[in-house]
Protein backbone atom coordinates (compact mmCIF):
# COMPACT_ATOMS: atom_id res chain seq x y z
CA UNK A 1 -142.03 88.73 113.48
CA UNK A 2 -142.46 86.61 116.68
CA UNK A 3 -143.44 82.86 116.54
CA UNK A 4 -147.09 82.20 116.81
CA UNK A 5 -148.26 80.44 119.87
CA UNK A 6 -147.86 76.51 119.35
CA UNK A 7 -146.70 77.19 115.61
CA UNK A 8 -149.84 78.15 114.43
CA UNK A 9 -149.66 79.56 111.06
CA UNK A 10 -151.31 79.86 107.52
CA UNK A 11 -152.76 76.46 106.81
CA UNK A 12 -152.92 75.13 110.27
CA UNK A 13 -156.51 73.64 111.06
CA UNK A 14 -157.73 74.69 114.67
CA UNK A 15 -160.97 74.86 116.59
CA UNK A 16 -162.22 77.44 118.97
CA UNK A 17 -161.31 76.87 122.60
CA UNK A 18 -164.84 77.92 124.53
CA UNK A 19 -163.15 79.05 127.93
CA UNK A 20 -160.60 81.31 126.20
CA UNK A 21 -163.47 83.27 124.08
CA UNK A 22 -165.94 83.43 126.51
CA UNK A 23 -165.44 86.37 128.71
CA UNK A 24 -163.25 88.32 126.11
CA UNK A 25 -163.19 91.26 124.83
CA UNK A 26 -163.88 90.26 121.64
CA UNK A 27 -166.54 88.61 122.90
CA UNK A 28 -168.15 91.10 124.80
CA UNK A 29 -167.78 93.30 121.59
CA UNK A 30 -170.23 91.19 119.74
CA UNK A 31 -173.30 88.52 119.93
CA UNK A 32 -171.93 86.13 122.45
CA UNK A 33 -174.66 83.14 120.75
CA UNK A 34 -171.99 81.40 118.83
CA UNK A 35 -172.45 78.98 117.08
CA UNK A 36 -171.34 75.30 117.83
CA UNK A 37 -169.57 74.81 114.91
CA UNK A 38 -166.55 77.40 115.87
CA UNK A 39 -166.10 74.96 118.97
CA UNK A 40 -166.75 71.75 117.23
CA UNK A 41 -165.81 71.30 113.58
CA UNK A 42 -162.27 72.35 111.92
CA UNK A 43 -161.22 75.75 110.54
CA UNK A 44 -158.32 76.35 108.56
CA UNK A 45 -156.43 79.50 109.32
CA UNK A 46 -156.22 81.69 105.97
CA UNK A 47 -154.51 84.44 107.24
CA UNK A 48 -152.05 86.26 110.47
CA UNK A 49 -151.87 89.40 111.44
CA UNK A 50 -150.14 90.37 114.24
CA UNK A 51 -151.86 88.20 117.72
CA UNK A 52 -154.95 87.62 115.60
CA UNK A 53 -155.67 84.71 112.84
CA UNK A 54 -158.82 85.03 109.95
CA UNK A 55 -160.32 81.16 110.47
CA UNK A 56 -162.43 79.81 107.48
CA UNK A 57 -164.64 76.92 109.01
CA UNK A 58 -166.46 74.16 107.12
CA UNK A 59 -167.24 74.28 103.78
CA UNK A 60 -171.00 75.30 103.60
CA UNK A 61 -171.38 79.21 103.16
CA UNK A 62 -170.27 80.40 107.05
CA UNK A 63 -168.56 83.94 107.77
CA UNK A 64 -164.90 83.92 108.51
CA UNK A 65 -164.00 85.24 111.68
CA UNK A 66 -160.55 86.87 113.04
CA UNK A 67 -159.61 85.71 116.48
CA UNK A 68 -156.86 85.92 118.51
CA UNK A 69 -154.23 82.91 118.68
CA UNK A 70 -154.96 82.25 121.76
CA UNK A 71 -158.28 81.17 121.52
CA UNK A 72 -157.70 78.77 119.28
CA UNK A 73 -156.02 75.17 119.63
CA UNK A 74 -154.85 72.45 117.19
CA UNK A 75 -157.54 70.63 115.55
């Protein structure tokens, strides 16, 4: 399996980088209101799969949310 970009991995904390998920695809493929926190606070990475990480952020109830790699950045 390749390296993930900037040695992201299981366990890394990361935040949402705002000018690599606006515009995208996965954005377009969904409600493009999100919600401060993604950009803000710090998620922990639970899982990889392939380009694409599951992020859990905070730890009041929120919905994890798969993204690719490189939207994120080191938190």
């Amino acid at each position: 399996m390749p390296p993930k970009k900037g040695g992201l991995k299981r366990g890394s904390f990361v935040r949402v980088v705002r000018e690599q998920l606006e515009n995208s695809l996965e954005a377009k493929a969904s409600d493009t209101r999100f919600p401060n926190y993604i950009f803000e606070t710090r998620g922990e990475i639970l899982e990889t799969e392939g380009d694409y990480a599951l992020i859990k952020f905070g730890i009041v109830p929120t919905p994890n949310i798969w993204l690719r790699l490189d939207q994120l950045e080191e938190f």
